[in-house]
N, C-alpha and C. Protein backbone atom coordinates (compact mmCIF):
# COMPACT_ATOMS: atom_id res chain seq x y z
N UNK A 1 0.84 -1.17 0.00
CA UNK A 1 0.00 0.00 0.00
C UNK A 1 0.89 1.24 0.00
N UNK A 2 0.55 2.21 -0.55
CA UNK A 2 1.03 3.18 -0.99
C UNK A 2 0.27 4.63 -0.08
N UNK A 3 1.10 5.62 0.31
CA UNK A 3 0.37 6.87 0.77
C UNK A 3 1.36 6.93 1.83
N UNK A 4 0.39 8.22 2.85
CA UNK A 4 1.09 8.96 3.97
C UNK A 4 0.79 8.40 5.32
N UNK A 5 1.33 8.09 6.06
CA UNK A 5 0.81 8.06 7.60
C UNK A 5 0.25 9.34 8.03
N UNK A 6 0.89 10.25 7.54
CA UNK A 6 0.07 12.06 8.08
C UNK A 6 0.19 12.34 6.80
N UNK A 7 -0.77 13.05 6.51
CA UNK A 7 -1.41 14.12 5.12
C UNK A 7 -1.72 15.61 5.57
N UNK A 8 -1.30 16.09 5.54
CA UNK A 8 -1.29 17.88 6.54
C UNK A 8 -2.12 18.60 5.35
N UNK A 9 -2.29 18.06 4.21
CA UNK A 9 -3.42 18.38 3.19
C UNK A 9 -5.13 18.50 3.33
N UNK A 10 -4.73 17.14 4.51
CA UNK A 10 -6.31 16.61 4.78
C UNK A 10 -6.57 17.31 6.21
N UNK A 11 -7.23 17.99 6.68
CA UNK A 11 -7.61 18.16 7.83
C UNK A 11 -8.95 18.89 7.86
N UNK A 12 -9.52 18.50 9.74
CA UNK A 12 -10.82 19.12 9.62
C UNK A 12 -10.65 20.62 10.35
N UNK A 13 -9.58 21.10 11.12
CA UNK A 13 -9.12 22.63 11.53
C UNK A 13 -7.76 22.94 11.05
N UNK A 14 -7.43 23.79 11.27
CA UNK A 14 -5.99 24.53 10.98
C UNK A 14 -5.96 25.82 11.68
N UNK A 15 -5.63 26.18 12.46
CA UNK A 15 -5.51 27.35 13.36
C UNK A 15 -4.01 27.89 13.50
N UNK A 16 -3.16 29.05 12.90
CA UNK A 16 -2.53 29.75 13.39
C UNK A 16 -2.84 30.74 14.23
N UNK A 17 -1.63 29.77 15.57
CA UNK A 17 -1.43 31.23 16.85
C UNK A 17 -0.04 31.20 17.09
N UNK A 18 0.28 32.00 16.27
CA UNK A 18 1.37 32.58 16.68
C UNK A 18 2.53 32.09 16.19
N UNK A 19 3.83 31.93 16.77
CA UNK A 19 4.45 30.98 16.16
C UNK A 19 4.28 29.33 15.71
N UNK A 20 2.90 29.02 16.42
CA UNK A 20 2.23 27.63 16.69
C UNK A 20 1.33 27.68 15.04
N UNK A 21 1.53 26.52 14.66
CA UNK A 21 0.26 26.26 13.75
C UNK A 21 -0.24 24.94 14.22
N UNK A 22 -1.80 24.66 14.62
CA UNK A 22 -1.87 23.51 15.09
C UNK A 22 -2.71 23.08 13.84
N UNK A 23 -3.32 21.37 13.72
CA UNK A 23 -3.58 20.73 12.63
C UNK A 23 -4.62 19.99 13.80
N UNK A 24 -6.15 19.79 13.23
CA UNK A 24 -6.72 18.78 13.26
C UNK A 24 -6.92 18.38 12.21
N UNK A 25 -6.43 16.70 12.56
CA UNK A 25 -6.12 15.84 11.30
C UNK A 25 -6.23 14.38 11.73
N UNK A 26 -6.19 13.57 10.82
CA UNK A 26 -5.70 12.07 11.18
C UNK A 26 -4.25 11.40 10.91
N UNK A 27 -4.23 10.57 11.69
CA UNK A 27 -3.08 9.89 11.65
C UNK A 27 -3.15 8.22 11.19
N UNK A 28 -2.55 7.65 10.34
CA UNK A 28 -2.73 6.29 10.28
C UNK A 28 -2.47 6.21 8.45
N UNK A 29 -2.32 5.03 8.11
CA UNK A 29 -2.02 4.78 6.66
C UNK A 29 -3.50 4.24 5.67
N UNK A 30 -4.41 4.54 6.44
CA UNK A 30 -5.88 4.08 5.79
C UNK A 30 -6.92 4.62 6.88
N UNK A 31 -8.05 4.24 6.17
CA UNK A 31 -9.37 5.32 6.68
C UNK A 31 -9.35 4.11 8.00
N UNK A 32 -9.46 2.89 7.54
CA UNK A 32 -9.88 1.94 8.67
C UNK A 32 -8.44 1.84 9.68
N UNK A 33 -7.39 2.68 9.36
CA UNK A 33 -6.49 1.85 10.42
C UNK A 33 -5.72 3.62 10.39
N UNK A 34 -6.66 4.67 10.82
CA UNK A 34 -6.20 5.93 11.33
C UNK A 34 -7.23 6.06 12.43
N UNK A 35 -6.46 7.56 13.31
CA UNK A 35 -7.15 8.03 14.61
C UNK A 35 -7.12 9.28 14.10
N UNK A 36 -8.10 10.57 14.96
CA UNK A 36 -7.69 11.57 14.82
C UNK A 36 -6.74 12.29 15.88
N UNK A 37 -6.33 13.24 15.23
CA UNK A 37 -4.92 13.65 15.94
C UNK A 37 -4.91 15.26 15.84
N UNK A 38 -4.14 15.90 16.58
CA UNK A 38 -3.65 17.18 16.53
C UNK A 38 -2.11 17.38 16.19
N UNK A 39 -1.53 17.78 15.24
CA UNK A 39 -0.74 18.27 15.03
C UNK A 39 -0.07 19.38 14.70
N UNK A 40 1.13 20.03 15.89
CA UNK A 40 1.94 21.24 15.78
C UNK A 40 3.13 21.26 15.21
N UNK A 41 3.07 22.04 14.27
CA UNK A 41 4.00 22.86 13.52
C UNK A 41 4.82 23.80 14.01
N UNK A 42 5.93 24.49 13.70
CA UNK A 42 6.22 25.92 13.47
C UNK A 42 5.41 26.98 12.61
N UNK A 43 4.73 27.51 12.66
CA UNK A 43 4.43 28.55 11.84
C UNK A 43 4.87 28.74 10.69
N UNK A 44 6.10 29.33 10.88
CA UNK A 44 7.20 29.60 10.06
C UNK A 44 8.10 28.55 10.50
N UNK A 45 8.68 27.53 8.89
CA UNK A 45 9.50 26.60 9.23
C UNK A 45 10.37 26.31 9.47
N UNK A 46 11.06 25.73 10.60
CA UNK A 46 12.40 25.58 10.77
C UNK A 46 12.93 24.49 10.30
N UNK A 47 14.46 24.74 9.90
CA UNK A 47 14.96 23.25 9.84
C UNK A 47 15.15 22.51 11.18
N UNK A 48 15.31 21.14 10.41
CA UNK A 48 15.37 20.48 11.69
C UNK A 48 14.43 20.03 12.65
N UNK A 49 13.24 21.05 12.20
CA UNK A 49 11.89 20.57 13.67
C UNK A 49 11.16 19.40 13.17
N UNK A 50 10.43 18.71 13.95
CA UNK A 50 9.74 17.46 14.27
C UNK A 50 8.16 17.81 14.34
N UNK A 51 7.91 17.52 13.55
CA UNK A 51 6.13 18.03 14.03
C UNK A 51 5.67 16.78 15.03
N UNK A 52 4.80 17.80 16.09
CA UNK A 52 4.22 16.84 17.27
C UNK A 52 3.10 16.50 16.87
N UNK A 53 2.70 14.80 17.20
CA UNK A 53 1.46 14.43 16.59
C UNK A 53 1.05 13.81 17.94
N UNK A 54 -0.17 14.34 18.44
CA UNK A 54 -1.08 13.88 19.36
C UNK A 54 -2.09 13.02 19.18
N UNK A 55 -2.14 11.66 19.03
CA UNK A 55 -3.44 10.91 18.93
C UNK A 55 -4.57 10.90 19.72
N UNK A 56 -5.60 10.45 18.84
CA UNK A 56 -6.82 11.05 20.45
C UNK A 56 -6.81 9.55 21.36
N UNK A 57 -6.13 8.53 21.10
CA UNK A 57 -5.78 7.20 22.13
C UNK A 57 -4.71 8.10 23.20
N UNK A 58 -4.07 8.92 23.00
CA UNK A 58 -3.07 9.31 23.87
C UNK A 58 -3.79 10.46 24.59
N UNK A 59 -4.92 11.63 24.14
CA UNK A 59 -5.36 12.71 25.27
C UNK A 59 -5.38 12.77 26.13
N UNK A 60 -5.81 11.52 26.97
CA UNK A 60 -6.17 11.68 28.35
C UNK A 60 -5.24 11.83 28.87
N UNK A 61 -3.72 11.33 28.88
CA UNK A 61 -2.62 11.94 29.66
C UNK A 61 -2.31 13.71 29.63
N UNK A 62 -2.72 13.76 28.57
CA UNK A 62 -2.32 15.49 28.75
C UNK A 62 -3.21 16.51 29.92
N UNK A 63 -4.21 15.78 30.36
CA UNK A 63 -5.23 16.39 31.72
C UNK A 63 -4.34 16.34 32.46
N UNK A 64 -3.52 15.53 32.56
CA UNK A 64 -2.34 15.44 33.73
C UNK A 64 -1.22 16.80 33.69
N UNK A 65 -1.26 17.58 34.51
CA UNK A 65 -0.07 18.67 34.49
C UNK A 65 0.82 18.36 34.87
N UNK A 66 1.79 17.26 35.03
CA UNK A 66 2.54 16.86 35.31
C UNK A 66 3.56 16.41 33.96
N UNK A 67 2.58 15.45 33.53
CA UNK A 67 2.69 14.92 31.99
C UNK A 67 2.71 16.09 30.99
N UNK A 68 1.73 16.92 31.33
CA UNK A 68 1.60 18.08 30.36
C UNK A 68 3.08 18.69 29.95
N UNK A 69 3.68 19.22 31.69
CA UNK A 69 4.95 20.04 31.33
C UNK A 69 5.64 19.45 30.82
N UNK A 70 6.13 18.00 31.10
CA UNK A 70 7.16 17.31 30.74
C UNK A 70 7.30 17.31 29.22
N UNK A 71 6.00 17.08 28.63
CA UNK A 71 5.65 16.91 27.61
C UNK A 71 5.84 18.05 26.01
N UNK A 72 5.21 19.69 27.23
CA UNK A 72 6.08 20.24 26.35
C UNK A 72 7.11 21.04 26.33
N UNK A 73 7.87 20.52 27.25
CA UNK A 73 9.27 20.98 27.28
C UNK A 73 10.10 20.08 25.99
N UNK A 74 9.60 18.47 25.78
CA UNK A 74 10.31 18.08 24.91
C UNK A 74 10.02 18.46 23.46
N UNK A 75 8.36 18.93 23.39
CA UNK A 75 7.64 19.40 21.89
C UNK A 75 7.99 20.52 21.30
N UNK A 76 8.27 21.73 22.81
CA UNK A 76 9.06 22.95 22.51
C UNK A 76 10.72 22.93 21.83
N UNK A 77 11.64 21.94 21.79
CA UNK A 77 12.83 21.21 21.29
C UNK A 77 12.29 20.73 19.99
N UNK A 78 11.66 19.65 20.15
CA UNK A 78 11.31 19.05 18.81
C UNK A 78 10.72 20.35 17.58
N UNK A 79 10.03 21.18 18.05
CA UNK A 79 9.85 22.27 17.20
C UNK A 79 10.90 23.03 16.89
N UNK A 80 11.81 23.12 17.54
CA UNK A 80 13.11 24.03 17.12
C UNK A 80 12.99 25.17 18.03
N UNK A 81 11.99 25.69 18.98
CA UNK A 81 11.97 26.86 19.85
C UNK A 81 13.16 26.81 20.90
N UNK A 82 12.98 28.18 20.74
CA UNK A 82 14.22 28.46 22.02
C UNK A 82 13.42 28.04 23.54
N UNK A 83 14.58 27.30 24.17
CA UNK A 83 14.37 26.93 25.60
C UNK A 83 14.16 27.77 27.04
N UNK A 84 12.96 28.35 27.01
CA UNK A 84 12.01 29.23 27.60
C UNK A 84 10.64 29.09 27.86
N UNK A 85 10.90 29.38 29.57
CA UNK A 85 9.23 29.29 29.82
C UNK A 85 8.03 29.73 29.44
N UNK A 86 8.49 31.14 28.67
CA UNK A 86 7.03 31.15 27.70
C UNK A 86 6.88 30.29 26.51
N UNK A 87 7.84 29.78 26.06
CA UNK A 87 7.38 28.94 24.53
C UNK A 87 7.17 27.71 25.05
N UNK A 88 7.44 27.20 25.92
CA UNK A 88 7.10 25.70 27.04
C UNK A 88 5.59 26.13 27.20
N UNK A 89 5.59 27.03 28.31
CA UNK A 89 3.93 27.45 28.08
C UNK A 89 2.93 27.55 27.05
N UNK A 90 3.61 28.34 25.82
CA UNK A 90 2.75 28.14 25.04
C UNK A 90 2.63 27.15 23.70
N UNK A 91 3.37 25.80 24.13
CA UNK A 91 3.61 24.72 23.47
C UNK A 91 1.75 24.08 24.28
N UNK A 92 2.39 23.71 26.08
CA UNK A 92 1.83 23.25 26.83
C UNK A 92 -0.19 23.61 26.70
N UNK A 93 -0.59 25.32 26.18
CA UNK A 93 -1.24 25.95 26.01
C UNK A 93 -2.16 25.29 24.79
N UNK A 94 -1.58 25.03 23.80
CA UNK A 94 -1.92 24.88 22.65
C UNK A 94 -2.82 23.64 22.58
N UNK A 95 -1.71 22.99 23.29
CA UNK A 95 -2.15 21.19 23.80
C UNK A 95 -3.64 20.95 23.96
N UNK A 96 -3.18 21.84 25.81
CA UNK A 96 -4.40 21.68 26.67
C UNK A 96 -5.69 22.22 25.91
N UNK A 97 -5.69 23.15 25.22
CA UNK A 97 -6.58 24.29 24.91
C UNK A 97 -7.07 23.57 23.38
N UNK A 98 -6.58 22.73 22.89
CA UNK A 98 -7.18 21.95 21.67
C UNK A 98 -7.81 20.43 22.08
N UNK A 99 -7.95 20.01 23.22
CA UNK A 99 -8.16 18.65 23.67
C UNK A 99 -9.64 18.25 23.16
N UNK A 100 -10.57 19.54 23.72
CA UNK A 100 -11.89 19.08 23.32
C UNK A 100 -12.02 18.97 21.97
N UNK A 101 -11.52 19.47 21.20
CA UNK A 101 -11.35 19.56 19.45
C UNK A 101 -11.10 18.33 18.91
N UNK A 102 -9.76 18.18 19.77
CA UNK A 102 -9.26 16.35 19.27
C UNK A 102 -10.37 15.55 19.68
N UNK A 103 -11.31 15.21 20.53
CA UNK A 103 -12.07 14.54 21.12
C UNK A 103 -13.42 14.65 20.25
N UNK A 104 -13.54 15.89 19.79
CA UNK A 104 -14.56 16.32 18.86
C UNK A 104 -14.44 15.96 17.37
N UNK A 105 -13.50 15.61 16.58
CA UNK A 105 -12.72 15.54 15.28
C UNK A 105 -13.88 14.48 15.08
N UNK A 106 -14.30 14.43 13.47
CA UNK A 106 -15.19 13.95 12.81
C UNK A 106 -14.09 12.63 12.48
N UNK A 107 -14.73 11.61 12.09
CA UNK A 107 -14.03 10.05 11.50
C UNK A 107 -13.38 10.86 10.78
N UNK A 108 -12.14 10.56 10.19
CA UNK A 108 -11.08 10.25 8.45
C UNK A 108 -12.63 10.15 7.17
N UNK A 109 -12.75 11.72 6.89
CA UNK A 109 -13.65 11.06 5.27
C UNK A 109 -12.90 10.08 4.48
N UNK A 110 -13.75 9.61 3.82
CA UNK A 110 -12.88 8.70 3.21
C UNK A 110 -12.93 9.19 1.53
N UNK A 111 -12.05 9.11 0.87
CA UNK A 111 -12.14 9.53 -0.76
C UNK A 111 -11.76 8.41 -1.44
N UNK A 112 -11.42 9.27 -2.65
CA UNK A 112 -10.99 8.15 -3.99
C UNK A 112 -11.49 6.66 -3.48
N UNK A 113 -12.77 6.34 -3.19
CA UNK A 113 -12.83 5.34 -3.05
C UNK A 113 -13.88 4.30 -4.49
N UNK A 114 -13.38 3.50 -4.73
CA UNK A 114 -13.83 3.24 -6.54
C UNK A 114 -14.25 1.49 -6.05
N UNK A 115 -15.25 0.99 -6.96
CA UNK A 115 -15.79 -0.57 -6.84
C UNK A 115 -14.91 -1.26 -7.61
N UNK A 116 -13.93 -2.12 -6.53
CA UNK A 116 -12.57 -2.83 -7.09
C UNK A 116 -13.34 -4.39 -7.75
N UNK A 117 -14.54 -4.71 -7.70
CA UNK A 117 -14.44 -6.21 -8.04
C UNK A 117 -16.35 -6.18 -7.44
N UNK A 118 -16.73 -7.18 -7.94
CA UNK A 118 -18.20 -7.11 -7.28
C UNK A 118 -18.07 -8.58 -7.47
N UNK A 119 -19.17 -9.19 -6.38
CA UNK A 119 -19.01 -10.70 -6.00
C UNK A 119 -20.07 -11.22 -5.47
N UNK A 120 -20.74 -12.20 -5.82
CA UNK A 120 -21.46 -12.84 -5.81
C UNK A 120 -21.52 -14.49 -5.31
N UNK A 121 -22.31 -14.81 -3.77
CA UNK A 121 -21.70 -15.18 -3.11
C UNK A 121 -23.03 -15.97 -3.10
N UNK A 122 -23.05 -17.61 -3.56
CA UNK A 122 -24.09 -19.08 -3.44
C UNK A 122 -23.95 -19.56 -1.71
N UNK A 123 -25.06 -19.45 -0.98
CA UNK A 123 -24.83 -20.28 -0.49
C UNK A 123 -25.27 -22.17 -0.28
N UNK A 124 -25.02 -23.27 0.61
CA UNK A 124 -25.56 -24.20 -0.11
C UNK A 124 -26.90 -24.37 -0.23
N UNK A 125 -27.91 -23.44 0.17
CA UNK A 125 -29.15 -23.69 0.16
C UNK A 125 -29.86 -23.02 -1.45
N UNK A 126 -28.51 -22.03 -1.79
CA UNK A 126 -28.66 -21.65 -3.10
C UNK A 126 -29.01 -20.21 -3.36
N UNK A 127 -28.77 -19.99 -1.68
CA UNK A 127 -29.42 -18.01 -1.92
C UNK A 127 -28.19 -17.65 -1.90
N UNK A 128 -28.27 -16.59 -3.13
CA UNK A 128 -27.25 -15.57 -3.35
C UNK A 128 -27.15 -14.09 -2.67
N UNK A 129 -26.30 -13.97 -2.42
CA UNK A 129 -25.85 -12.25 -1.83
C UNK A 129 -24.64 -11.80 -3.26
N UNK A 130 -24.97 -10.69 -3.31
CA UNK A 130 -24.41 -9.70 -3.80
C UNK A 130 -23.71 -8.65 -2.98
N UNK A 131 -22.34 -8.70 -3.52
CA UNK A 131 -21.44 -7.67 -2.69
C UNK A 131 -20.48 -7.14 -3.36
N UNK A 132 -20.08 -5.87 -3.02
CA UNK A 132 -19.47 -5.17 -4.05
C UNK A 132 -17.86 -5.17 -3.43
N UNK A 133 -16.65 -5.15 -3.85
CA UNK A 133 -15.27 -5.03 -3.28
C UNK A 133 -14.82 -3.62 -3.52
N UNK A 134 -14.71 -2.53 -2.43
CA UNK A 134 -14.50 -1.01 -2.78
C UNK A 134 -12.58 -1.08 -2.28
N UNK A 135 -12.42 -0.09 -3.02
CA UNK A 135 -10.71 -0.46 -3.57
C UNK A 135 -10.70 1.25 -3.16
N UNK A 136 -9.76 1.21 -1.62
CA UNK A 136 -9.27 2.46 -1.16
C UNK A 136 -8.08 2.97 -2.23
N UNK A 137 -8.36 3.83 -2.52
CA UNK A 137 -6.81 4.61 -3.61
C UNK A 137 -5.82 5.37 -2.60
């Protein structure tokens, strides 16, 4: 199979604040085997940075302020920001303050999806079902 684990093309928000661009989006290599997720950017891109991808299987740790800071002290690095308590904060900010969103995110629409094969299925009593084979692109 062919494609992206993240598509930053596809999303259901996009919000720039500030130096932050956050992404509601999905994560996963197919409609049936993705989650939705939040993902932060740089704004403006740096080399070198890591975009942070939050799955909504992972949210519930971020209620934790404990987990929270830890969390974005390492996201504030992975972005390329300078090592400071306001960009920690407003890594940490972004997080907390998008949770209900991630929790809210509609399924992965699904596209390009085309009828790969149609099939027709005897059983021994002799009743047939009809079923169609849809072929994710």
């Amino acid at each position: 199979m062919s494609g992206h684990i993240l598509d930053l093309t596809k999303y259901a928000f996009v919000r720039k604040l500030g130096d932050i661009t956050v992404y509601g989006t999905w994560v996963g290599p197919s409609v049936d085997e993705s989650e939705p997720c939040l993902v932060l950017v740089p704004t403006h891109r740096i080399n070198g940075c890591r975009p942070v991808v939050i799955g909504l299987s992972a949210a519930y740790k971020y209620d934790d302020p404990h987990y929270l800071l830890q969390a974005a002290i390492q996201y504030n690095r992975d972005l390329g920001f300078e090592d400071s308590a306001s960009h920690v904060h407003k890594v940490a900010s972004v997080i907390y303050d998008h949770l209900q969103d991630l929790i809210e995110l509609p399924p992965r629409p699904v596209e390009n999806v085309r009828v790969g094969a149609e099939a027709i299925i005897t059983e021994e009593s002799g009743r047939k079902h009809y079923a169609e084979i849809l072929d994710y692109e």
